[in-house]
C-alpha atoms as a PDB file:
ATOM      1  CA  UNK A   1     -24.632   2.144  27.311  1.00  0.00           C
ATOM      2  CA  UNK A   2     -25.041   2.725  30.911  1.00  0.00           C
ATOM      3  CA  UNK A   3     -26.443   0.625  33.364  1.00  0.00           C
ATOM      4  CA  UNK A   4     -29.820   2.082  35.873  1.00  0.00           C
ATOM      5  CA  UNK A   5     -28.636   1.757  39.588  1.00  0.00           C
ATOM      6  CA  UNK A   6     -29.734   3.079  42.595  1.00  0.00           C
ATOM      7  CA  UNK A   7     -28.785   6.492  43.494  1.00  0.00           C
ATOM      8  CA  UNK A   8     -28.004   7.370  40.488  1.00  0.00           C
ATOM      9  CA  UNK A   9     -29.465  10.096  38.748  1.00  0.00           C
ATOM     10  CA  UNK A  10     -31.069   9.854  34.987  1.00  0.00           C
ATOM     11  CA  UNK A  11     -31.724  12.982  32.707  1.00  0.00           C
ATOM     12  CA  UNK A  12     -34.078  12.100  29.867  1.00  0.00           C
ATOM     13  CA  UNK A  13     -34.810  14.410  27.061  1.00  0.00           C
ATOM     14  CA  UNK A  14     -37.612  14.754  24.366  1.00  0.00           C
ATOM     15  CA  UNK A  15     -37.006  17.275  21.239  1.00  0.00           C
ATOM     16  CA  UNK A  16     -40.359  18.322  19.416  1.00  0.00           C
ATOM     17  CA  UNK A  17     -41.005  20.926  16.753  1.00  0.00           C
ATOM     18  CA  UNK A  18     -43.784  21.984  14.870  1.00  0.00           C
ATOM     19  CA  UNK A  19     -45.588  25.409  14.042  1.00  0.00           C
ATOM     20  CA  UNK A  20     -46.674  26.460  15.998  1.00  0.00           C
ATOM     21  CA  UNK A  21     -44.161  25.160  18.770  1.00  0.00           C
ATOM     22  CA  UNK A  22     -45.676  22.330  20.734  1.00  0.00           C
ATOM     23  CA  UNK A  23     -45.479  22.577  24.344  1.00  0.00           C
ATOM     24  CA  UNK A  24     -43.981  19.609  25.895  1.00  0.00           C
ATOM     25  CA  UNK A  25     -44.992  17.790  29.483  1.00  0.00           C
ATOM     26  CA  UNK A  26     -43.856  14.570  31.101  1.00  0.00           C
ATOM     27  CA  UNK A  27     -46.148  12.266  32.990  1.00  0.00           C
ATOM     28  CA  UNK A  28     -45.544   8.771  35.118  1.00  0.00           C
ATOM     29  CA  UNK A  29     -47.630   5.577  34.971  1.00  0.00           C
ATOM     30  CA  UNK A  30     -48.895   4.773  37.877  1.00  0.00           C
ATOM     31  CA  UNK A  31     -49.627   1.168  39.470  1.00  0.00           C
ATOM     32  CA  UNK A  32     -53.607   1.295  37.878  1.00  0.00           C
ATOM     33  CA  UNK A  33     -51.709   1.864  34.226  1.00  0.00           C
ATOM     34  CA  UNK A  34     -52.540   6.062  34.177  1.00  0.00           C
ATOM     35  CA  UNK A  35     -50.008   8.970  33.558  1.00  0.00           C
ATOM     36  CA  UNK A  36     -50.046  11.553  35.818  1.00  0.00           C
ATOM     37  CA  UNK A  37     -48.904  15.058  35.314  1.00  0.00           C
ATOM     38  CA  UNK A  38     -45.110  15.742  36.190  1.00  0.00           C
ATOM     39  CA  UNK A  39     -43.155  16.828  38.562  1.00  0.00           C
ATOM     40  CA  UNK A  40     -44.433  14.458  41.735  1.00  0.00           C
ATOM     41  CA  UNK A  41     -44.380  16.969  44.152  1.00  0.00           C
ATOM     42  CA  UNK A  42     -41.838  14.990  46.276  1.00  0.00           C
ATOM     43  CA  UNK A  43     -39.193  17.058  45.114  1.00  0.00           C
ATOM     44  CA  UNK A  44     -37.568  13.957  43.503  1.00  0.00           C
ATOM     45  CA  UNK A  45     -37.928  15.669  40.057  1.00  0.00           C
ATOM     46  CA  UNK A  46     -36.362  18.734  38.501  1.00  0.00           C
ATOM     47  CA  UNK A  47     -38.045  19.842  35.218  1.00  0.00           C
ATOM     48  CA  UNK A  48     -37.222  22.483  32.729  1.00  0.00           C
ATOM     49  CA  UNK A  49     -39.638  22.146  29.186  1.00  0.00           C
ATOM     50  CA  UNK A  50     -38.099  19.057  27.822  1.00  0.00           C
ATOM     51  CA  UNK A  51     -35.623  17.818  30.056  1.00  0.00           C
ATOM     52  CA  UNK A  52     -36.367  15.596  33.346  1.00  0.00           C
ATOM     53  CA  UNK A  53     -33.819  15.053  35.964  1.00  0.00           C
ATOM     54  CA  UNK A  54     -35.042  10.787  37.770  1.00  0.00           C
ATOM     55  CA  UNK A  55     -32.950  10.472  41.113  1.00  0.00           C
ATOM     56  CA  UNK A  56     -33.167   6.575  41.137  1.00  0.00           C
ATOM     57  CA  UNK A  57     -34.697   4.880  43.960  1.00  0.00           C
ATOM     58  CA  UNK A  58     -37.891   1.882  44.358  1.00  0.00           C
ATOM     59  CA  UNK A  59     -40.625   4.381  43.679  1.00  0.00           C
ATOM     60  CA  UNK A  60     -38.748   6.560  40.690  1.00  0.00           C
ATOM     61  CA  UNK A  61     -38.426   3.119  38.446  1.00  0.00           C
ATOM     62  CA  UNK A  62     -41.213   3.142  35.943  1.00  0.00           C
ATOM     63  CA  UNK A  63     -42.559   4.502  32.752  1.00  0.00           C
ATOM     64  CA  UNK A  64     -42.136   8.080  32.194  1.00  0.00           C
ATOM     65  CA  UNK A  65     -43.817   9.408  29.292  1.00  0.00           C
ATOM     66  CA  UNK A  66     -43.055  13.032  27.144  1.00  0.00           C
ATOM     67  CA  UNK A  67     -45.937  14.968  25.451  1.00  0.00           C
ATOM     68  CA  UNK A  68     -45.667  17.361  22.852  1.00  0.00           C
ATOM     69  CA  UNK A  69     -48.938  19.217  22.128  1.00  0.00           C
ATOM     70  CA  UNK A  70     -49.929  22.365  19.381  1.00  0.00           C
ATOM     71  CA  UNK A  71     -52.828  23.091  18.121  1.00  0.00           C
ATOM     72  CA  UNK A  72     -51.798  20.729  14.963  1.00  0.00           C
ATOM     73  CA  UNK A  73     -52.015  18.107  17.308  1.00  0.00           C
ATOM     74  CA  UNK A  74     -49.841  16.229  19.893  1.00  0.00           C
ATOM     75  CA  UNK A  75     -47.318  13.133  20.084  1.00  0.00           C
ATOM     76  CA  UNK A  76     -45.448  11.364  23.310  1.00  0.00           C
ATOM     77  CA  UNK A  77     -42.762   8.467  23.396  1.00  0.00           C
ATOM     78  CA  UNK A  78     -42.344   6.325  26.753  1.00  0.00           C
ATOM     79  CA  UNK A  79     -39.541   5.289  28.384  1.00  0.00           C
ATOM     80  CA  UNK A  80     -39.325   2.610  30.792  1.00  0.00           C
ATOM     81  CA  UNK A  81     -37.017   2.630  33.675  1.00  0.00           C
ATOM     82  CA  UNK A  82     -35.822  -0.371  35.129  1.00  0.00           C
ATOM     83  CA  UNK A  83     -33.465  -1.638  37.980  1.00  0.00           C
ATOM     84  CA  UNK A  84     -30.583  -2.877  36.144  1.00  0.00           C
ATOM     85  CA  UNK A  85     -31.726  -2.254  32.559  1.00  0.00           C
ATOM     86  CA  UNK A  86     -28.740  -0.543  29.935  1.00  0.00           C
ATOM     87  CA  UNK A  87     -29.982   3.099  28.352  1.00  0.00           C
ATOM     88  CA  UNK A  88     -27.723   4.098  25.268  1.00  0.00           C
ATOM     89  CA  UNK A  89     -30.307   7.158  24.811  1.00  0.00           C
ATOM     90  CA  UNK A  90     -29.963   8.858  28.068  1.00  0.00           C
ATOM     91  CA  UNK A  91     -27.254  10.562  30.530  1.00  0.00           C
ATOM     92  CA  UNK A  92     -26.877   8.818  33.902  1.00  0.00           C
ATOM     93  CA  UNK A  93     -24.956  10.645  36.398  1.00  0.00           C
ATOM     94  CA  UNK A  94     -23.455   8.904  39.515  1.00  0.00           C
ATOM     95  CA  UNK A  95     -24.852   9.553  43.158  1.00  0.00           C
ATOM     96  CA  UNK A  96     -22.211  11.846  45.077  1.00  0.00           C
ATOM     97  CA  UNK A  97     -20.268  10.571  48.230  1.00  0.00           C
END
């Protein structure tokens, strides 16, 4: 388990299959409790289908939120980011000097 620290960076990952393939998308909760479509805009966020790069800082801490959609249906897990908290499910790299 690692421990969430500023500057660090956090890559999350969601796996989803189905047939047909789902399509997968990440969203943040915002302060009014909605999800808003990934990336930010801020350049903050590298995505690439189911992987999401969080550089942590104040305003990346939060709940980030995968969605896997076909035309079976769709699915999403949450993940909560928080200063200090331990992850044993996702890769945290260190900021570089």
């Amino acid at each position: 388990m690692k421990e969430l620290a500023l500057g660090n960076t956090v890559e999350l990952r969601c796996s989803a299959t189905g047939n047909p393939p789902p399509l997968v998308s990440w969203q943040k909760k915002e302060s009014d409790g909605s999800f808003v479509p990934f990336p930010g805009g801020d350049g903050q966020w590298e995505l690439s289908a189911s992987v999401i790069k969080v550089e942590l800082s104040e305003d990346t801490y939060g709940t980030y939120r995968c969605v896997a959609k076909n035309s079976q249906g769709s699915d999403q897990e949450d993940e909560e980011l928080s200063p200090g908290e331990l992850l044993c499910h996702a890769e945290i790299y260190s900021a570089p000097c």
